[in-house]
Protein backbone atom coordinates (compact mmCIF):
# COMPACT_ATOMS: atom_id res chain seq x y z
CA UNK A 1 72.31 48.43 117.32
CA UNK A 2 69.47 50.23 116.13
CA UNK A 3 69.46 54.35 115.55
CA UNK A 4 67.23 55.38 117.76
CA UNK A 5 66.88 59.21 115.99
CA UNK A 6 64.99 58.35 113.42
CA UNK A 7 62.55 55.92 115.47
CA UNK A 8 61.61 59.15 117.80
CA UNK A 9 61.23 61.60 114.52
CA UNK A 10 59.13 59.29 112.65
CA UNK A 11 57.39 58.76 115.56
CA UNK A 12 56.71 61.83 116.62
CA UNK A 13 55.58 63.08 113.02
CA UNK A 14 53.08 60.20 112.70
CA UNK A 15 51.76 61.38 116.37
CA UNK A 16 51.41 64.98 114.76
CA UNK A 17 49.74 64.41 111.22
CA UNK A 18 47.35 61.89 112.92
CA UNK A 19 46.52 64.75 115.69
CA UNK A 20 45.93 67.28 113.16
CA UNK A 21 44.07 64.91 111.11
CA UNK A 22 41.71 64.36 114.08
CA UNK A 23 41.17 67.92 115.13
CA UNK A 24 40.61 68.72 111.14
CA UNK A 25 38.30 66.46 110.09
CA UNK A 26 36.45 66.94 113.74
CA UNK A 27 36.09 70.53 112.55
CA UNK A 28 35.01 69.92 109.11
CA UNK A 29 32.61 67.94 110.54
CA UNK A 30 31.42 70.37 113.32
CA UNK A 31 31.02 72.79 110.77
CA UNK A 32 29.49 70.49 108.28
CA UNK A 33 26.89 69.91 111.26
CA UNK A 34 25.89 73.40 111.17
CA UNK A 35 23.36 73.34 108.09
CA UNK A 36 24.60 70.36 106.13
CA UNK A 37 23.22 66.95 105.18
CA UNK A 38 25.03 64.25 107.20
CA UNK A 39 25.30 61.68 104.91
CA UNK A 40 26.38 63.97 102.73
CA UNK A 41 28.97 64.97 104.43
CA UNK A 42 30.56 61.61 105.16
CA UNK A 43 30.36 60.74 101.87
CA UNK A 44 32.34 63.71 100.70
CA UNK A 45 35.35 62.70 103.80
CA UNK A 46 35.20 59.05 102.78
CA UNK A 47 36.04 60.14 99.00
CA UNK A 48 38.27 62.85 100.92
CA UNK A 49 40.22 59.81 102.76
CA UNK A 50 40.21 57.44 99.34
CA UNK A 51 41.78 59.95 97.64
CA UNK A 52 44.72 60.91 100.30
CA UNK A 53 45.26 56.88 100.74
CA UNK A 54 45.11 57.06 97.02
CA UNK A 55 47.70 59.56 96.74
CA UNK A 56 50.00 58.37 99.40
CA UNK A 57 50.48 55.21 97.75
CA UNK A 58 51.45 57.30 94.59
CA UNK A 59 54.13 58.85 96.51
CA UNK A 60 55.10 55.68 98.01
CA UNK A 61 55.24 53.64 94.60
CA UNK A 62 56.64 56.45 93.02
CA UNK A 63 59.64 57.33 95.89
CA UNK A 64 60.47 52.96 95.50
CA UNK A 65 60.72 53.19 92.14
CA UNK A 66 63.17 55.77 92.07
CA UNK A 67 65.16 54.61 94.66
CA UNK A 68 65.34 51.46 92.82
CA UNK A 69 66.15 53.14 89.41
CA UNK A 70 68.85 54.88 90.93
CA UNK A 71 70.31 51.44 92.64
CA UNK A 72 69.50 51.64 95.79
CA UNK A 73 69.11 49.09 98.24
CA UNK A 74 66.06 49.16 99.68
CA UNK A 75 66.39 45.71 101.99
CA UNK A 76 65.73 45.37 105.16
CA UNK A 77 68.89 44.33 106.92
């Protein structure tokens, strides 16, 4: 039987950051609207979003490779 905690809390914490994503980069760009070149502008959030994807999949290798190192199982069951 599946845990059903860390479904909801994972859940909910994707819900969040992608909210507050949303709302940030909508702001950004609202303000970015106010005197700034739009291309320019969604230039500098594309290499804004490379970078975070970039960096998450740093943390993601980096968090797997530990937990390997360390002998951990990392299987799905």
């Amino acid at each position: 039987m599946i845990d059903w905690i860390p479904v909801v809390f994972i859940t909910f914490k994707v819900l969040v950051f992608a909210t507050c994503m949303f709302f940030a980069i909508k702001w950004h760009y609202d303000q970015g609207k106010k005197g700034k070149d739009r291309r320019a502008l969604l230039r500098t959030s594309g290499k804004v979003a490379v970078i975070f994807i970039l960096a998450l999949a740093g943390v993601l290798l980096l968090a797997f490779g530990l937990a390997r190192m360390l002998g951990m199982d990392m299987r799905l069951p």
